[in-house]
Protein backbone atom coordinates (compact mmCIF):
# COMPACT_ATOMS: atom_id res chain seq x y z
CA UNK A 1 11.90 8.08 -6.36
CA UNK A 2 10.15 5.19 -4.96
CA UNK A 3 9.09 4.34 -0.74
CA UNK A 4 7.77 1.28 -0.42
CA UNK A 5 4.50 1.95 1.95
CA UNK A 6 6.24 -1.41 4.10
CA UNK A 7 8.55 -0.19 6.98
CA UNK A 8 9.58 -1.06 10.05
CA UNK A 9 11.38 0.59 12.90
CA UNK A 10 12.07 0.15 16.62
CA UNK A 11 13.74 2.57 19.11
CA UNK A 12 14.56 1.90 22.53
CA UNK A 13 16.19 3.81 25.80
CA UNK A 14 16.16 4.42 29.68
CA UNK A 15 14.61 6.70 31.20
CA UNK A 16 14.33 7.50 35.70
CA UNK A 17 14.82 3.47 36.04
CA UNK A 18 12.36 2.59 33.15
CA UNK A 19 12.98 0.94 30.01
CA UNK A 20 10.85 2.50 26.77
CA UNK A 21 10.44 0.81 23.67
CA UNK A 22 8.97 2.38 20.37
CA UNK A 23 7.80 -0.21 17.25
CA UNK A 24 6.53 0.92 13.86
CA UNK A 25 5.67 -1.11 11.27
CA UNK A 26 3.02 -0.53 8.21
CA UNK A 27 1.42 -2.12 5.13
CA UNK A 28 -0.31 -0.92 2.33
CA UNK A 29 -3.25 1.12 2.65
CA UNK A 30 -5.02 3.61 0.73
CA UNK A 31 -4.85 6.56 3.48
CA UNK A 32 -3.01 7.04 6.74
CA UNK A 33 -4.69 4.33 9.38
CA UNK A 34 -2.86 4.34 12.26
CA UNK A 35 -3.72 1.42 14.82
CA UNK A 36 -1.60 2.69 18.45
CA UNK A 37 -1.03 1.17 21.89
CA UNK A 38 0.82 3.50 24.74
CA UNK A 39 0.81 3.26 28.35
CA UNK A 40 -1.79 5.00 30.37
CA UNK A 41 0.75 7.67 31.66
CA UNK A 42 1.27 8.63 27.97
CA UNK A 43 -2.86 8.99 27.19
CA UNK A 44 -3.28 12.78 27.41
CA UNK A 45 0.05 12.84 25.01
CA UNK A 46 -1.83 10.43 22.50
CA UNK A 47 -3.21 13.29 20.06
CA UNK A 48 0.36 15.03 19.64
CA UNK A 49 1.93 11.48 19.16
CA UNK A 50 -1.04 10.50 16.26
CA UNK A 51 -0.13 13.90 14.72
CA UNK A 52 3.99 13.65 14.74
CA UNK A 53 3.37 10.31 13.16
CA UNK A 54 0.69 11.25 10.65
CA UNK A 55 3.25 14.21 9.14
CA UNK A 56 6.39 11.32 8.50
CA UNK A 57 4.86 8.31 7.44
CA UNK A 58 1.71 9.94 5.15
CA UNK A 59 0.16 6.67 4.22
CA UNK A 60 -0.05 3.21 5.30
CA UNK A 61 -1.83 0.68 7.58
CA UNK A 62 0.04 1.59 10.71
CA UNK A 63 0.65 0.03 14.09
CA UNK A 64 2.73 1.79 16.59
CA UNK A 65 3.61 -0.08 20.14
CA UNK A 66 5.19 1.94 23.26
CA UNK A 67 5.98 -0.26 25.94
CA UNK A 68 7.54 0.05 29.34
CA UNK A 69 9.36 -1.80 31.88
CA UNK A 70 10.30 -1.28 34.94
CA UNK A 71 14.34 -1.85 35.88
CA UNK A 72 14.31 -1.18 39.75
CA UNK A 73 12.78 -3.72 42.24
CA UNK A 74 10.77 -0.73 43.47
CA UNK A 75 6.86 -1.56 44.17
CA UNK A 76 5.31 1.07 41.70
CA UNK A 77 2.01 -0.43 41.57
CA UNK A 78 -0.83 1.13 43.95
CA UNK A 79 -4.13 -0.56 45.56
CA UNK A 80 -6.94 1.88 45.83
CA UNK A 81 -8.28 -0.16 49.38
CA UNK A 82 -10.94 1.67 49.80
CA UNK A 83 -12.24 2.05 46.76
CA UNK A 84 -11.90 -1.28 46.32
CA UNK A 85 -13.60 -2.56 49.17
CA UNK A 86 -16.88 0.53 48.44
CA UNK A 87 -16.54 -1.93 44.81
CA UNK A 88 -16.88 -5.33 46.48
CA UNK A 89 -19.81 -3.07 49.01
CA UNK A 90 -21.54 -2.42 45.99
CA UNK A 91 -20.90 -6.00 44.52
CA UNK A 92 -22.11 -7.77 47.11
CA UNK A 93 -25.73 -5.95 47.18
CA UNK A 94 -26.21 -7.15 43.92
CA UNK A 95 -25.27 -10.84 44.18
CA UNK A 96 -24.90 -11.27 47.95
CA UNK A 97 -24.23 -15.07 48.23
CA UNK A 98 -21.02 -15.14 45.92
CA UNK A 99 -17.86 -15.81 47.81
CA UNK A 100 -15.25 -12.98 49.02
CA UNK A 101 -12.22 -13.64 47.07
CA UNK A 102 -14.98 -13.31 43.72
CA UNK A 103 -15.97 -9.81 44.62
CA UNK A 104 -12.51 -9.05 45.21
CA UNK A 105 -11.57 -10.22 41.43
CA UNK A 106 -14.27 -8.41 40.18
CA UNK A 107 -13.33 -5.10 42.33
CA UNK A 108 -10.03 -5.05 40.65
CA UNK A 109 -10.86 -4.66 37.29
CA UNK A 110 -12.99 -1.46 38.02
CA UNK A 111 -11.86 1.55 36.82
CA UNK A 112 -8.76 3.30 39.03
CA UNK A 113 -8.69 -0.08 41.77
CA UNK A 114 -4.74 -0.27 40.55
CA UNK A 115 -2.82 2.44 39.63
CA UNK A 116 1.17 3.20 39.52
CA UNK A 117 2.40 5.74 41.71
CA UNK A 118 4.14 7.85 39.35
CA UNK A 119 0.81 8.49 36.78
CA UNK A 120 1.80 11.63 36.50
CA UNK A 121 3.55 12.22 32.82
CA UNK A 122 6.82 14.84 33.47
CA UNK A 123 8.15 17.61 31.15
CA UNK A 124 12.03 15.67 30.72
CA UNK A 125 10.11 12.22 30.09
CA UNK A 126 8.28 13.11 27.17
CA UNK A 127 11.03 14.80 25.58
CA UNK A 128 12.26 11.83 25.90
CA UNK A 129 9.71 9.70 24.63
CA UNK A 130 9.57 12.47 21.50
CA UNK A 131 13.33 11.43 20.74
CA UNK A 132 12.76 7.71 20.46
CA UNK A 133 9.68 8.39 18.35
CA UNK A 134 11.65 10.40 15.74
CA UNK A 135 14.28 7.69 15.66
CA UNK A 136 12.04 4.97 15.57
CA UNK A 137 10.34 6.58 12.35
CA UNK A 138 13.67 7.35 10.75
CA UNK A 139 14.64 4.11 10.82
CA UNK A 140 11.09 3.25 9.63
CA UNK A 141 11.48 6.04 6.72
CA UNK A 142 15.44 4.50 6.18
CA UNK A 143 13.53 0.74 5.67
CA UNK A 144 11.07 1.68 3.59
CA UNK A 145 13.53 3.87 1.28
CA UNK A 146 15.52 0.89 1.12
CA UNK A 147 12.20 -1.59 0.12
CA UNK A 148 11.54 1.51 -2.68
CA UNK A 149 14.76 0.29 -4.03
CA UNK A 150 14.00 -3.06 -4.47
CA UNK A 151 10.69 -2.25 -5.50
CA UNK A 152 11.73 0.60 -8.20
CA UNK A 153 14.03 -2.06 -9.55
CA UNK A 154 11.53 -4.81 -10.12
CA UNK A 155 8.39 -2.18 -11.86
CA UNK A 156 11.33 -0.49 -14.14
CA UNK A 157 11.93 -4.24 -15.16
CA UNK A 158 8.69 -5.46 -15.89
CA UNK A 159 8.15 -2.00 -17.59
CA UNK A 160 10.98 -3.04 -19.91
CA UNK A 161 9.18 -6.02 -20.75
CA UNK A 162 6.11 -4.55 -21.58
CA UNK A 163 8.13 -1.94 -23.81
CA UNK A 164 9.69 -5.02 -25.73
CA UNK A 165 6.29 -6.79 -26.42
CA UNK A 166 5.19 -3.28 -27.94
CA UNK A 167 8.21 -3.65 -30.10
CA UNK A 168 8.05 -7.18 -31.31
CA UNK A 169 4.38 -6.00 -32.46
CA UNK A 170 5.27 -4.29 -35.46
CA UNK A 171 6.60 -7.35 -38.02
CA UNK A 172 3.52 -8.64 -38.01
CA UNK A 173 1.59 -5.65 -38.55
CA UNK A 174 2.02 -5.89 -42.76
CA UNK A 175 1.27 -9.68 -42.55
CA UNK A 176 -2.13 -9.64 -40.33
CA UNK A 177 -3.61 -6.77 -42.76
CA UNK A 178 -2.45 -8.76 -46.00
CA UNK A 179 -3.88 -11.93 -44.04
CA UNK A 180 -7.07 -9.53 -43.68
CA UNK A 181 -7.43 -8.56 -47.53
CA UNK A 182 -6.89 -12.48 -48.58
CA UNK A 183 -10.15 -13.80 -46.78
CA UNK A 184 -11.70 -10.75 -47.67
CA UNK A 185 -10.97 -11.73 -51.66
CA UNK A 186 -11.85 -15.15 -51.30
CA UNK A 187 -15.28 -14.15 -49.59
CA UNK A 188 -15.93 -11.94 -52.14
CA UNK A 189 -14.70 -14.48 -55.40
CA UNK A 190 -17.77 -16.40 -53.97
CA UNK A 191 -20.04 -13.78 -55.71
CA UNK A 192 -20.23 -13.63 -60.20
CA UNK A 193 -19.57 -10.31 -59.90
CA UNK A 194 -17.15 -8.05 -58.15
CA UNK A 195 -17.26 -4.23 -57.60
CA UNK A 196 -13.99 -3.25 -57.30
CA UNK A 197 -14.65 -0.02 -56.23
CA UNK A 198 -16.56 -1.43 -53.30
CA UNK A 199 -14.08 -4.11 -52.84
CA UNK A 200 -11.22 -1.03 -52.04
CA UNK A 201 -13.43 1.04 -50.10
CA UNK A 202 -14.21 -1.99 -47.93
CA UNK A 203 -10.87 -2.80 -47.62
CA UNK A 204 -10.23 0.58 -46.72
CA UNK A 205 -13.04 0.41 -44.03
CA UNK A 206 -11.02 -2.81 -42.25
CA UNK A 207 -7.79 -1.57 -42.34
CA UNK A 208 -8.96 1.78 -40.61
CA UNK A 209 -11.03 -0.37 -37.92
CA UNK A 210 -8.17 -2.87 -37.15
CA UNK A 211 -5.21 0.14 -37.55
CA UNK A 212 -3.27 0.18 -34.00
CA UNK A 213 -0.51 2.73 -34.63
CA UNK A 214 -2.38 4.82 -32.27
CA UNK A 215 -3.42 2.73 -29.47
CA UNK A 216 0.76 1.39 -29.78
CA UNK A 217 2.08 5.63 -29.37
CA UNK A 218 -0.22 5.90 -26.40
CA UNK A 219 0.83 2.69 -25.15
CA UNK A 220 4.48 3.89 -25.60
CA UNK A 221 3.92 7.14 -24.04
CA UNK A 222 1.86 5.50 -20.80
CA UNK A 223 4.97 3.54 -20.66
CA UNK A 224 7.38 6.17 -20.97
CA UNK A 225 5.54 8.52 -18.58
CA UNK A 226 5.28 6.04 -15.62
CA UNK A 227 9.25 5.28 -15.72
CA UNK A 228 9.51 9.48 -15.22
CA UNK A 229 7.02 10.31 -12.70
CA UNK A 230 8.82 6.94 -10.87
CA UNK A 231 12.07 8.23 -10.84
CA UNK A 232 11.47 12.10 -10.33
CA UNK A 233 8.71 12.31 -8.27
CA UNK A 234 7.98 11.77 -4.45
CA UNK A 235 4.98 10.14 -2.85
CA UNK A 236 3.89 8.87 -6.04
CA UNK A 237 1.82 5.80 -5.85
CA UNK A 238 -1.16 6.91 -6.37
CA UNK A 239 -0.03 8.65 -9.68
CA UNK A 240 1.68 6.01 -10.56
CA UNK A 241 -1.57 3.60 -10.10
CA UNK A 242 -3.40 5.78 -12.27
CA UNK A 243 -1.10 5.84 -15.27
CA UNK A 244 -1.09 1.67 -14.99
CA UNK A 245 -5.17 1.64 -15.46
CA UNK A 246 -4.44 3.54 -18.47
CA UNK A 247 -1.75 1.13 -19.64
CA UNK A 248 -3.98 -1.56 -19.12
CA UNK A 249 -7.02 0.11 -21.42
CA UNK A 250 -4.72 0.76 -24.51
CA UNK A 251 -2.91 -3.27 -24.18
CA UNK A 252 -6.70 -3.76 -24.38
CA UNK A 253 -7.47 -2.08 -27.05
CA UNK A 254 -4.66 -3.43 -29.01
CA UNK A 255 -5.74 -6.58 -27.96
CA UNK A 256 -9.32 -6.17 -29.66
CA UNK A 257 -8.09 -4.89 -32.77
CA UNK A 258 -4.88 -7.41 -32.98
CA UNK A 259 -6.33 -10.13 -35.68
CA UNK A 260 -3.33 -12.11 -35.63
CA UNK A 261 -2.41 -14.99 -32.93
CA UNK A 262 0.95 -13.81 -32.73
CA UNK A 263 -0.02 -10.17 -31.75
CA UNK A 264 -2.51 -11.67 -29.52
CA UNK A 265 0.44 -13.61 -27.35
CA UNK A 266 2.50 -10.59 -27.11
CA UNK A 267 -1.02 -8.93 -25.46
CA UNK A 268 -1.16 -11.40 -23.09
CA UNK A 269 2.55 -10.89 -22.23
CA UNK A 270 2.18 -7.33 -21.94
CA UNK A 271 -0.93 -8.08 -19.64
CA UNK A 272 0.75 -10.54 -17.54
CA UNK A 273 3.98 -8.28 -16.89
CA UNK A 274 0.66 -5.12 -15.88
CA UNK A 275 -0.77 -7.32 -13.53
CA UNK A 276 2.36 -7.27 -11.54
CA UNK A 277 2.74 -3.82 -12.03
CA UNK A 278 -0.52 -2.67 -10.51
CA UNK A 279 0.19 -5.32 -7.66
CA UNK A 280 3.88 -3.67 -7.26
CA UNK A 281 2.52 -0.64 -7.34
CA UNK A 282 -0.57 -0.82 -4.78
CA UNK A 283 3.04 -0.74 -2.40
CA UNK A 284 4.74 2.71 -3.38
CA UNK A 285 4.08 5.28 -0.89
């Protein structure tokens, strides 16, 4: 079956007076790149987190947001004083004729000048924070089963197509090969005398070089082998983008060999309907 490698998901809950909210979201991507933004209090959990998310979503471009917010008119926030004034100390013997109020901007961007008061990270809160993670990526997994749909729909179709361009090939098989022998005859009614011998085993020469009955069962198989691995296997985009490069050699090939304008339409056809299928496709999971 198909996932789309697009998803979305957001979980959100209270927890000792603080609101927590979990995003996901991803696009396409060749491997697993996971871009991530968590509070400071969750930094020594950031490994694990990278990890439980790396096992669910596999592949995509990744971004995943934890925020939270404070519900209780409580003063959480801390002011290291004193290092903050040893900061503005050390400030000031560097560029001693700035203003006060400029060291003290400067102070407070050092490194541990603010803090909250509850930095430390308990057992029951990350439990927590575990539990809105793993709904946040179900519904992420739930969205992009639901995209796969869409998605599965819309390849199978302009599979179909290419599968009835194949088929419309074959009337004028018969004509482009008679078409072949006539300007070969006329070329060769130029000349007083004709070996008709030669003339056969020339003919025979063409009609091997310009014969597409094989390139059209490969096609046919390609074709028929990317609808199955589609609908019976899992994680299968990458599979999938390999059997479309080989789709797209053998509509080539057919296309070298056609000789006939008609053929030659259906060819471009079949190649429009592949290009969307290798763009489609660069989105299955």
């Amino acid at each position: 079956m198909i996932l789309s490698m697009t998803g979305f998901g957001r979980s959100e809950g209270v927890f000792d007076g603080k609101k927590i909210t979990v995003d996901l979201k991803s696009l396409n991507s060749k491997s697993f790149d996971l871009n991530i933004k968590i509070p400071s209090r969750y930094r020594e959990k950031e490994f694990e987190i990278r990890k439980m998310l790396n096992d669910r979503i596999l592949r995509g471009k990744v971004d995943c947001y934890v925020n939270i917010e404070s519900l209780d008119d409580s003063n959480d926030v801390a002011v290291n004083q004193a290092l903050v004034k040893s900061y503005m100390e050390e400030l000031k013997k560097i560029a001693a004729d700035g203003p006060d109020f400029e060291y003290l901007k400067m102070a407070v961007r050092m490194p541990d000048a603010i803090s909250t008061k509850s930095d430390e990270l308990s057992d029951d809160e990350y439990i927590y924070l575990k539990e809105l993670l793993h709904e946040a990526m179900t519904k992420f997994e739930n969205f992009r089963r639901t995209e796969g749909e869409i998605l599965q729909n819309e390849l199978l179709t302009n599979i179909k197509k290419i599968e009835s361009y194949l088929g419309q090939v074959e009337p004028y098989e018969e004509v482009r090969m008679e078409g072949v022998k006539e300007r070969y005859r006329k070329s060769m009614n130029e000349f007083d005398q004709i070996d008709e011998t030669r003339f056969y085993q020339e003919m025979a020469y063409y009609t091997e070089k310009l014969d597409i009955a094989e390139e059209k069962v490969r096609l046919a198989q390609h074709l028929k082998y990317y609808k199955e691995v589609m609908i019976d296997e899992d994680f299968n985009g990458k599979k999938l983008g390999f059997i479309s490069q080989e789709i797209g050699r053998e509509i080539n090939t057919l296309g070298s060999k056609a000789n006939h304008a008609e053929i030659q339409k259906l060819v471009v056809m079949m190649k429009d309907d592949l290009e969307k299928v290798k763009e489609q496709t660069l989105n299955v999971l």
